[in-house]
N, C-alpha and C. Protein backbone atom coordinates (compact mmCIF):
# COMPACT_ATOMS: atom_id res chain seq x y z
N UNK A 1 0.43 -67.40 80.75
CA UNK A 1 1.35 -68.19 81.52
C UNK A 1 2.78 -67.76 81.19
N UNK A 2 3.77 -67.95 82.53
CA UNK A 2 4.79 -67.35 81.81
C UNK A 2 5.71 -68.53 82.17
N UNK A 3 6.76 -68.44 80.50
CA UNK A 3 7.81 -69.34 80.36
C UNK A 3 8.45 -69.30 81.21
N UNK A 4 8.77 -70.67 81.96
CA UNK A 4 9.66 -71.12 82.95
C UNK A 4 11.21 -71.08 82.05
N UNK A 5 11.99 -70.58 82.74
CA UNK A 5 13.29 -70.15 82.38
C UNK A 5 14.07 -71.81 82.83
N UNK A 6 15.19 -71.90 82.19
CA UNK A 6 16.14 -73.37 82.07
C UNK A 6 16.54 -72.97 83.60
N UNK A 7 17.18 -74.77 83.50
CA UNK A 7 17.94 -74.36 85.57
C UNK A 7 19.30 -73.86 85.91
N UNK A 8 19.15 -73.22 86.60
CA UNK A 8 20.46 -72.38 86.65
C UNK A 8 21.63 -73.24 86.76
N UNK A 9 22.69 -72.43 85.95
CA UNK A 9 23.92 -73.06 85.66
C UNK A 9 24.59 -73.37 87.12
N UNK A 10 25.29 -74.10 87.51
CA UNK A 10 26.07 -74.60 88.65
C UNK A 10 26.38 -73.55 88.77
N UNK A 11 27.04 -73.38 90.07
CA UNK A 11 28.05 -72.26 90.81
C UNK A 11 29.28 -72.78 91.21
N UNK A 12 30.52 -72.44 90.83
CA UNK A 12 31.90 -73.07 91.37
C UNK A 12 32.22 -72.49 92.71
N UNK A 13 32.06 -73.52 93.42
CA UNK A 13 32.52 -73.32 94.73
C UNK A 13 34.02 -72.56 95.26
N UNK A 14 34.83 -72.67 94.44
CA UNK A 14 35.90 -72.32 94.67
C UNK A 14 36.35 -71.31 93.67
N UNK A 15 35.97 -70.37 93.20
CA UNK A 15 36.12 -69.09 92.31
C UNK A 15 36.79 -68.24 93.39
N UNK A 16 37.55 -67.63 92.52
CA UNK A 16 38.68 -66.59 92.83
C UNK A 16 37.46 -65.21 94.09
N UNK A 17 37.66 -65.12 95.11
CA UNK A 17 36.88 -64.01 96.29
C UNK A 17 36.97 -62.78 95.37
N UNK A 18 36.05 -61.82 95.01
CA UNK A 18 35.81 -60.67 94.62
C UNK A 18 35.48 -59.61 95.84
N UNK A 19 36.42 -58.87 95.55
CA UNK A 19 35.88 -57.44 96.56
C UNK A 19 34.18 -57.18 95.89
N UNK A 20 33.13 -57.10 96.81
CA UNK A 20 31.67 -57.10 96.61
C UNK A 20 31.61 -55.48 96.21
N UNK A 21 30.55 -54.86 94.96
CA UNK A 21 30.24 -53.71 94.18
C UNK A 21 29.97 -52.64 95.08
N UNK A 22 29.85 -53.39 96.63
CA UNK A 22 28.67 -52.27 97.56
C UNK A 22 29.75 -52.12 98.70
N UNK A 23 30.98 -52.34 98.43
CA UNK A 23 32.28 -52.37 99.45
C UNK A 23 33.15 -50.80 99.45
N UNK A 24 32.91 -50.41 100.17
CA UNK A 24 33.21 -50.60 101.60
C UNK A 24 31.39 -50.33 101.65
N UNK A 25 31.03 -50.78 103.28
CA UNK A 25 29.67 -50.32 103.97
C UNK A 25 29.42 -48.87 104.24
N UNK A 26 28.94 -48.70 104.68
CA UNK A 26 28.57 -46.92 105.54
C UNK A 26 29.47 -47.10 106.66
N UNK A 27 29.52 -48.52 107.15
CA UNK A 27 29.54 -48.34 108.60
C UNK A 27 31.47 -49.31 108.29
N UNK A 28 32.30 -49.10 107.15
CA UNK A 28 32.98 -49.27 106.88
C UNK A 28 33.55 -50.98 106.80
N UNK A 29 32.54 -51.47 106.66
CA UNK A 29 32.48 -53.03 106.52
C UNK A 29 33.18 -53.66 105.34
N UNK A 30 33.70 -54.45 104.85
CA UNK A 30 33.70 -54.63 103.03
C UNK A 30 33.28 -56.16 103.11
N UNK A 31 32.87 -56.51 101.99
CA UNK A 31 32.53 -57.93 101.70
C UNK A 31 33.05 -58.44 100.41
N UNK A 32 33.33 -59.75 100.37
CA UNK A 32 34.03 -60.64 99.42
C UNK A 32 32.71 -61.58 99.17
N UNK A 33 32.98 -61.93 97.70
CA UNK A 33 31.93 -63.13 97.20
C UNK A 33 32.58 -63.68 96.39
N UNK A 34 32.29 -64.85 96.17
CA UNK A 34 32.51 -65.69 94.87
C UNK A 34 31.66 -66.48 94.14
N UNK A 35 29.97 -66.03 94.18
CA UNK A 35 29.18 -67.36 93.57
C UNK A 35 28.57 -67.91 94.73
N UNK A 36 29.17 -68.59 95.28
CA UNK A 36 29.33 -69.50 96.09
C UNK A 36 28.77 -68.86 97.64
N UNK A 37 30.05 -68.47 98.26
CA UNK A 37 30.30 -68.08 99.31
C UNK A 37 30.09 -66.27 99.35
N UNK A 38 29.62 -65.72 100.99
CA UNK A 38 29.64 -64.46 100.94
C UNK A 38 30.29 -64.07 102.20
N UNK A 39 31.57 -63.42 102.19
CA UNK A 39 32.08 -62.95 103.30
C UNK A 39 31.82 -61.59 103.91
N UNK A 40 31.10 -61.22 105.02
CA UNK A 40 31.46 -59.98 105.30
C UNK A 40 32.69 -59.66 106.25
N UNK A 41 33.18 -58.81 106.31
CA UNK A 41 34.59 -58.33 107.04
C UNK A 41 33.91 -57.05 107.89
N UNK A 42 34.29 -57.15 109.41
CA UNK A 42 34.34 -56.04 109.82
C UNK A 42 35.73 -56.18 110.95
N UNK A 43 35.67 -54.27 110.70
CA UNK A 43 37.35 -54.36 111.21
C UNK A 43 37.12 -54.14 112.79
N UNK A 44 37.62 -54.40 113.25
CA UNK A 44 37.58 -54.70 115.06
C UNK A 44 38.29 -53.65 115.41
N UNK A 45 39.10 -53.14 115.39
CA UNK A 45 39.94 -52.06 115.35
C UNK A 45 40.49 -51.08 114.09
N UNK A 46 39.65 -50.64 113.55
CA UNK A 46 39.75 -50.46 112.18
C UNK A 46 40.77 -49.15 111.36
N UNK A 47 41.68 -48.40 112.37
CA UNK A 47 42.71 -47.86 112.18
C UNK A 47 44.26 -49.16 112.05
N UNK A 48 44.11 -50.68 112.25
CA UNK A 48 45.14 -51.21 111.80
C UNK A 48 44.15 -52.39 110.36
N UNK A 49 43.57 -51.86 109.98
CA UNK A 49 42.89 -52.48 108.63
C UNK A 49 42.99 -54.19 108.77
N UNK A 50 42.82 -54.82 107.56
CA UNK A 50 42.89 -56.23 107.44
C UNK A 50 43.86 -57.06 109.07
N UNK A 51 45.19 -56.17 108.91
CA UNK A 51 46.04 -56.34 109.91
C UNK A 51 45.80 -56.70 110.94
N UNK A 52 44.50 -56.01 111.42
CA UNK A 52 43.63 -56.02 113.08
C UNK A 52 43.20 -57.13 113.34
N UNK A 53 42.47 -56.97 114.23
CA UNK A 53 41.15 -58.21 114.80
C UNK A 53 40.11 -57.76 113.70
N UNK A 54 39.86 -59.17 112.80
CA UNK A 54 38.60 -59.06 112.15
C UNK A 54 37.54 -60.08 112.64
N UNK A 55 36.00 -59.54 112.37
CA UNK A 55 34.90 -60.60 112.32
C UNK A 55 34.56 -60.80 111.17
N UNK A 56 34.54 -61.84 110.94
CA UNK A 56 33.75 -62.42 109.36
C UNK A 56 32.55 -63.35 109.76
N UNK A 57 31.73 -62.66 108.88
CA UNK A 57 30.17 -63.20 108.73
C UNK A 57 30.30 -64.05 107.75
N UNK A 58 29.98 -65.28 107.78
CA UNK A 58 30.01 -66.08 106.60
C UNK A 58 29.00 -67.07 106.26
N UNK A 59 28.26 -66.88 104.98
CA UNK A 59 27.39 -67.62 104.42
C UNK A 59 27.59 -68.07 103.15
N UNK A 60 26.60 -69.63 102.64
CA UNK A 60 26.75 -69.75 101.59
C UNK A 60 25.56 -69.48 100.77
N UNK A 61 25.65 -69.80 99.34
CA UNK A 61 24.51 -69.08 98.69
C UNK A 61 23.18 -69.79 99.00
N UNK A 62 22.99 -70.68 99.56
CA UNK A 62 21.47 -71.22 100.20
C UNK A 62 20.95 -71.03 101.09
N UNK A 63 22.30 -70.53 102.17
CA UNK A 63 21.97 -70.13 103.31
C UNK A 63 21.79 -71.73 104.09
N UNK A 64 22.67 -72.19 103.68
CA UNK A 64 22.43 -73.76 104.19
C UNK A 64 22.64 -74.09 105.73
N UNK A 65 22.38 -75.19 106.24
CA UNK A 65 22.52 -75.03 107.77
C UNK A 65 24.06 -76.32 107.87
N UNK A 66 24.71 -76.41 106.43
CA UNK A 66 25.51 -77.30 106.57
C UNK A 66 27.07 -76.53 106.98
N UNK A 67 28.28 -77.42 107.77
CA UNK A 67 29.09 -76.40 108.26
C UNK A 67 30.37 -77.17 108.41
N UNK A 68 31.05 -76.95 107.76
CA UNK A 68 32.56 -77.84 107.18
C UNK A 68 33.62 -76.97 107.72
N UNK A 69 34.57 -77.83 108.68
CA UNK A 69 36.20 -76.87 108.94
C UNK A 69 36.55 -76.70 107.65
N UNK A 70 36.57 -77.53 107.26
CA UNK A 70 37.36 -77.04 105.40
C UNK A 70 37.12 -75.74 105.33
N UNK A 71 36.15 -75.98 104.49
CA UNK A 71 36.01 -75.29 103.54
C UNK A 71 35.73 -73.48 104.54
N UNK A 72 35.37 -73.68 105.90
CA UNK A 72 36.02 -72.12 106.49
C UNK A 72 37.23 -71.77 106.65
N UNK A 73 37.94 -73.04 107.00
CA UNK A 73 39.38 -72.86 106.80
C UNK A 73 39.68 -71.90 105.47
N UNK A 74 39.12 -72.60 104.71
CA UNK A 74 39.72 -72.01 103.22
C UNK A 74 39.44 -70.69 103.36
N UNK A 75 38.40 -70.11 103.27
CA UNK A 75 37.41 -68.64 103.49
C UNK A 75 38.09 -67.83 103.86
N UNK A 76 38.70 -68.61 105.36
CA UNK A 76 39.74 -67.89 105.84
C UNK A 76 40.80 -67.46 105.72
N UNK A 77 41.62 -68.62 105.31
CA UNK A 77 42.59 -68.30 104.04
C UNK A 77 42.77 -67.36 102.97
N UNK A 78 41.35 -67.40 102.14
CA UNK A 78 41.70 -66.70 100.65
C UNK A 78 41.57 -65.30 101.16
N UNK A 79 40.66 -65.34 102.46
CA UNK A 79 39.88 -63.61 102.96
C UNK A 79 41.34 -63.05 103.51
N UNK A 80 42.07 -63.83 104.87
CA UNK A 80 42.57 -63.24 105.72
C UNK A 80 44.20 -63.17 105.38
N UNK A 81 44.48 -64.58 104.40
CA UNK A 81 45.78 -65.10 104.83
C UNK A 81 46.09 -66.42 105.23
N UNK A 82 46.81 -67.33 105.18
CA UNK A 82 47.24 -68.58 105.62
C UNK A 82 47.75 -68.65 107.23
N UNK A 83 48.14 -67.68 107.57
CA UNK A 83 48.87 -67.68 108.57
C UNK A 83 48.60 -66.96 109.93
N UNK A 84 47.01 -66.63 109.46
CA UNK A 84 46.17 -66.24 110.43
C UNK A 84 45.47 -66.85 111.04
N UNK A 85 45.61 -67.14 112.84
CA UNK A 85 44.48 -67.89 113.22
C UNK A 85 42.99 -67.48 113.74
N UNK A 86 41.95 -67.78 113.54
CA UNK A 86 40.52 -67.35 113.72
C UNK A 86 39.86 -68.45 114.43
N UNK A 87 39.03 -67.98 115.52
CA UNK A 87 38.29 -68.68 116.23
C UNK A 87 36.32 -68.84 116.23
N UNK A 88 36.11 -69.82 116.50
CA UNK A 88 34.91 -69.54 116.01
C UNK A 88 33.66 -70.02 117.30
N UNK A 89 32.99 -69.02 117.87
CA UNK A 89 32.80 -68.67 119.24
C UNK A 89 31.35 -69.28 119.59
N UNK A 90 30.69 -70.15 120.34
CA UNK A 90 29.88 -70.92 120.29
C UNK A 90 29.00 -69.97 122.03
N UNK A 91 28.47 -68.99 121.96
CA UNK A 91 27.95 -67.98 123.21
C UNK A 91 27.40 -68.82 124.73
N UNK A 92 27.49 -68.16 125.22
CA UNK A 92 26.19 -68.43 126.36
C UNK A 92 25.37 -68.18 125.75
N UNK A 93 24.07 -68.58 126.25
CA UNK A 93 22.42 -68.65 125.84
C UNK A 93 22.17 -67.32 125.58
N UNK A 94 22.50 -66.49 126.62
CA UNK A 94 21.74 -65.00 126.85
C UNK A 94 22.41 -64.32 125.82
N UNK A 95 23.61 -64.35 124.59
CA UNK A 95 24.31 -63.84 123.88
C UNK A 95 24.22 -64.63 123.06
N UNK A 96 23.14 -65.44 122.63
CA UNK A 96 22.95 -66.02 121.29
C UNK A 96 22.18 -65.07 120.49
N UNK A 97 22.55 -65.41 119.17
CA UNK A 97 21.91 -64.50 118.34
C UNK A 97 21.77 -65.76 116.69
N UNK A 98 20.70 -66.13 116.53
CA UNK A 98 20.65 -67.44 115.70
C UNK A 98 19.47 -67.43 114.84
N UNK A 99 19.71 -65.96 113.43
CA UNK A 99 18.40 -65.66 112.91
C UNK A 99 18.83 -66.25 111.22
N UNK A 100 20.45 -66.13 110.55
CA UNK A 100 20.39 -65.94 109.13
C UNK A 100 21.14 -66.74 108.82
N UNK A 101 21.44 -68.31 109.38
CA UNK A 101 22.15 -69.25 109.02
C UNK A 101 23.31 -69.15 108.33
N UNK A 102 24.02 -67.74 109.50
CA UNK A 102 25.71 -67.24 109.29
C UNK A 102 26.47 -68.03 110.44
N UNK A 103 27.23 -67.66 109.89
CA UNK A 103 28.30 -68.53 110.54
C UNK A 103 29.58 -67.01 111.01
N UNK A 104 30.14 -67.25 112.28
CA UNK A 104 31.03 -65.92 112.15
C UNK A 104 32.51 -67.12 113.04
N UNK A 105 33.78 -65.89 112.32
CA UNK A 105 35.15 -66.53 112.67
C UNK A 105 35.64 -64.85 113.05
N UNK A 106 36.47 -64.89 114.39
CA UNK A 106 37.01 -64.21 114.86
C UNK A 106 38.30 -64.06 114.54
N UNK A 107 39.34 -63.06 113.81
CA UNK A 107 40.61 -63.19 113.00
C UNK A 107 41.16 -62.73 114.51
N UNK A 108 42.31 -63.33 114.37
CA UNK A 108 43.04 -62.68 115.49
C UNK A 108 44.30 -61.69 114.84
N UNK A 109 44.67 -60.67 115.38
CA UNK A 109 45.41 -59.68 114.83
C UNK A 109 46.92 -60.73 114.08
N UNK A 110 47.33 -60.19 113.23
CA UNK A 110 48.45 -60.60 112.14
C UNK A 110 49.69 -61.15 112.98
N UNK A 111 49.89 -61.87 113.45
CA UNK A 111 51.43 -62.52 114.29
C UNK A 111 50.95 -63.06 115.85
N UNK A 112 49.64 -62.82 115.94
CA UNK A 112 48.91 -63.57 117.49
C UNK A 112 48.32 -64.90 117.31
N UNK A 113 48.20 -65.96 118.09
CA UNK A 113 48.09 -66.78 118.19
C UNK A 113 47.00 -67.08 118.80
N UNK A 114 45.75 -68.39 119.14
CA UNK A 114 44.95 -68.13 120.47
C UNK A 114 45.78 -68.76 121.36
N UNK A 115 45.63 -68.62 122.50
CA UNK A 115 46.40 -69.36 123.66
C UNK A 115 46.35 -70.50 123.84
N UNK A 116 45.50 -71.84 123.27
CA UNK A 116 45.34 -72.84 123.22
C UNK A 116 44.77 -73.45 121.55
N UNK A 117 45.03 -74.99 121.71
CA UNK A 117 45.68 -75.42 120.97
C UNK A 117 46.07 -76.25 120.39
N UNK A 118 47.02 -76.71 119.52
CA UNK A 118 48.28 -77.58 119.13
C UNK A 118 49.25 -76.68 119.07
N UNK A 119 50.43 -77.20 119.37
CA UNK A 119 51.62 -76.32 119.06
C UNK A 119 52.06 -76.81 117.65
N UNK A 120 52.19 -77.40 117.38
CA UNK A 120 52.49 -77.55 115.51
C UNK A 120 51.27 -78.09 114.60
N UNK A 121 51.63 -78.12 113.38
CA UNK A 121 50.14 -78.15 112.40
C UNK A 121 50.14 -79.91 112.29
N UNK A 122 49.56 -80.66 111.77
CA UNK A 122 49.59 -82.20 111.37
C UNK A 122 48.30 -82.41 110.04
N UNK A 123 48.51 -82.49 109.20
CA UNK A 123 47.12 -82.70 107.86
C UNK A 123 47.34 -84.22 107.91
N UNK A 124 46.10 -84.80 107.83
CA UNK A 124 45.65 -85.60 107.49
C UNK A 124 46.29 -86.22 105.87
N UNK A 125 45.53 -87.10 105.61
CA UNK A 125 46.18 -87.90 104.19
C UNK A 125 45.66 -87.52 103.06
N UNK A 126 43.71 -86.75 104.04
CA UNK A 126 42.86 -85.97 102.52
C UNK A 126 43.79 -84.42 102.11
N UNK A 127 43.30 -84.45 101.17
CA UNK A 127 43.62 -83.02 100.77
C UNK A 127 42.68 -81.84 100.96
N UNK A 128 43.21 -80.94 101.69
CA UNK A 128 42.01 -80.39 102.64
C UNK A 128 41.65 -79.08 102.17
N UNK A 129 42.60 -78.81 100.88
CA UNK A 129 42.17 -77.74 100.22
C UNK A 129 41.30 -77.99 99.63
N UNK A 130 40.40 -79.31 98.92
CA UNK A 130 39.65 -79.43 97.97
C UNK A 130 38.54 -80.25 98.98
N UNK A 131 38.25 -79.63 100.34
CA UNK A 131 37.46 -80.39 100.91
C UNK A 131 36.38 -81.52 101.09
N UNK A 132 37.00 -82.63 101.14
CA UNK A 132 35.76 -83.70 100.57
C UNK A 132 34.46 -83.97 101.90
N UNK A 133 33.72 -83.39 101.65
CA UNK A 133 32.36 -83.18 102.47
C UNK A 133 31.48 -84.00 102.15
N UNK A 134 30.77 -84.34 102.70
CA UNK A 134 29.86 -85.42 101.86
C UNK A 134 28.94 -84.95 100.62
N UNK A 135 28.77 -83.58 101.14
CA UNK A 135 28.34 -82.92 100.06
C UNK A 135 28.86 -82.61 98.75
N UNK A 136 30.39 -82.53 98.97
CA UNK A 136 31.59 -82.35 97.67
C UNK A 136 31.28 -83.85 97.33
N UNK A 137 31.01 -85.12 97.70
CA UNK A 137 31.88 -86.27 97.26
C UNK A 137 30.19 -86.57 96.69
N UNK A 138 28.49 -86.14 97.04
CA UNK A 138 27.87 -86.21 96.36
C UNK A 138 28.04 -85.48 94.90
N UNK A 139 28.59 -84.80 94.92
CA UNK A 139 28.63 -83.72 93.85
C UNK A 139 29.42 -84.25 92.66
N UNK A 140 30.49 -84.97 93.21
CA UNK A 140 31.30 -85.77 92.38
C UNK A 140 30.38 -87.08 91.84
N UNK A 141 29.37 -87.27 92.50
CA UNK A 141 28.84 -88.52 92.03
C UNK A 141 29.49 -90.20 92.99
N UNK A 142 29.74 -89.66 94.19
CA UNK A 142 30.19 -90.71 94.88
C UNK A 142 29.64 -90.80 96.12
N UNK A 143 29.26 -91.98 96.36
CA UNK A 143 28.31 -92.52 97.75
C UNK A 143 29.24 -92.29 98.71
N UNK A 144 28.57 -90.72 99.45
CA UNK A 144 29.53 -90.95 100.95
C UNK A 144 30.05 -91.82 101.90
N UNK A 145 28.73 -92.72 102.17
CA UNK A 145 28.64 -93.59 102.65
C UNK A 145 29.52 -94.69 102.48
N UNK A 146 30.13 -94.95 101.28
CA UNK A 146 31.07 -95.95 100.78
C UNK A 146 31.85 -96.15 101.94
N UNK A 147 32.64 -94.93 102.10
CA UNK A 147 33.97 -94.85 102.70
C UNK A 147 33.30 -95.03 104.52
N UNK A 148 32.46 -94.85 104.85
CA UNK A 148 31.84 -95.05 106.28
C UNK A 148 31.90 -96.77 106.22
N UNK A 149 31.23 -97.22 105.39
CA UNK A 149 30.10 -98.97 105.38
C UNK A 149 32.12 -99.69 104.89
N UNK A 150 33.29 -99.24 104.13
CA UNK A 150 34.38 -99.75 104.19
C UNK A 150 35.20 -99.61 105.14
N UNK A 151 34.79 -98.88 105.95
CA UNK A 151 35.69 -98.56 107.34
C UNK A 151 35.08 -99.97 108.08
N UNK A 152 33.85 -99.81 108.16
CA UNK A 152 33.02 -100.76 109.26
C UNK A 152 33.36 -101.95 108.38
N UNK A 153 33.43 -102.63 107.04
CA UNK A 153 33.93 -103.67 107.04
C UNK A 153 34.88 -104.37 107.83
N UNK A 154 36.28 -103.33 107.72
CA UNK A 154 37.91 -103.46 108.02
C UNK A 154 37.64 -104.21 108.98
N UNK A 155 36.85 -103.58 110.23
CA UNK A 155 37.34 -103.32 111.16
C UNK A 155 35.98 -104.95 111.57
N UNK A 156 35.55 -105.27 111.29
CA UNK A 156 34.74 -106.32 111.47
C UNK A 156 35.72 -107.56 111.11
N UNK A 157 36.04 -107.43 109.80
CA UNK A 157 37.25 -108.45 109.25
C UNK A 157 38.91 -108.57 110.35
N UNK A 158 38.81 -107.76 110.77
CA UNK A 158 40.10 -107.63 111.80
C UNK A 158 39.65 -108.49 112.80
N UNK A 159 38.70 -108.49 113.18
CA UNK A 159 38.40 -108.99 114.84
C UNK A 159 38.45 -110.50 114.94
N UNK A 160 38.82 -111.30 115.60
CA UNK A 160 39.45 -112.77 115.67
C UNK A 160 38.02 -113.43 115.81
């Protein structure tokens, strides 16, 4: 019989992105990891580098089917830049492709915008760098639900 090994140590979700050992691809791809998260990068136009239109493939290490603006926001961020906007493209039927529980964000080239919108930014009151997901706020040891079942109090107690 063979000794069952202890359970693996946590993974920090938010570790510094590493250029991946197997970067660049053949087909000139590079990928970022952290533990956590796995980015692939491909360049869309790949004579203006990062700069260009990129696609990023993005998964986490379970391959989970769970899917947070945060925390792609962030991805996007640490991969592309702050000040890059990326879109994230939901197909017609006949151009679905729905096998490895990736997720992909379209970078738009360095100073372009998409055409629609908000015209200025507005954050909320959470702090959206440290994304509280229900999954982050299990992790912390706190009933998601709290903050749902105290909303629905308020708003019961308000009514005449």
């Amino acid at each position: 019989m063979k000794k069952r090994k202890g359970p693996t140590p946590p993974v920090k979700r938010w570790a510094p992105f590493q250029l991946d050992v197997r970067s660049p691809f053949p087909d000139g791809d590079i990928m970022y990891g952290n533990g956590w998260w796995t980015v692939r990068v491909k360049f869309l136009e790949p004579d203006q580098g990062m700069d260009g239109p990129l696609w990023l493939s993005i998964h986490d290490r379970p391959r989970s089917t769970r899917h947070d603006w945060r925390e792609f926001q962030r991805v996007k961020n640490e991969v592309c830049g702050p000040e890059r906007e990326a879109v994230e493209l939901y197909p017609r039927e006949s151009r679905l492709i729905d096998t490895a529980n990736e997720y992909h964000l379209f970078v738009l080239p360095v100073g372009e915008l998409v055409p629609f919108g908000w015209d200025i930014g507005r954050l909320t009151e959470v702090d959206v760098t440290e994304a509280d997901t229900q999954q982050a706020m299990a992790e912390m040891g706190v009933d998601p639900t709290r903050l749902y079942k105290a909303r629905q109090r308020a708003r019961h107690d308000d009514k005449p």
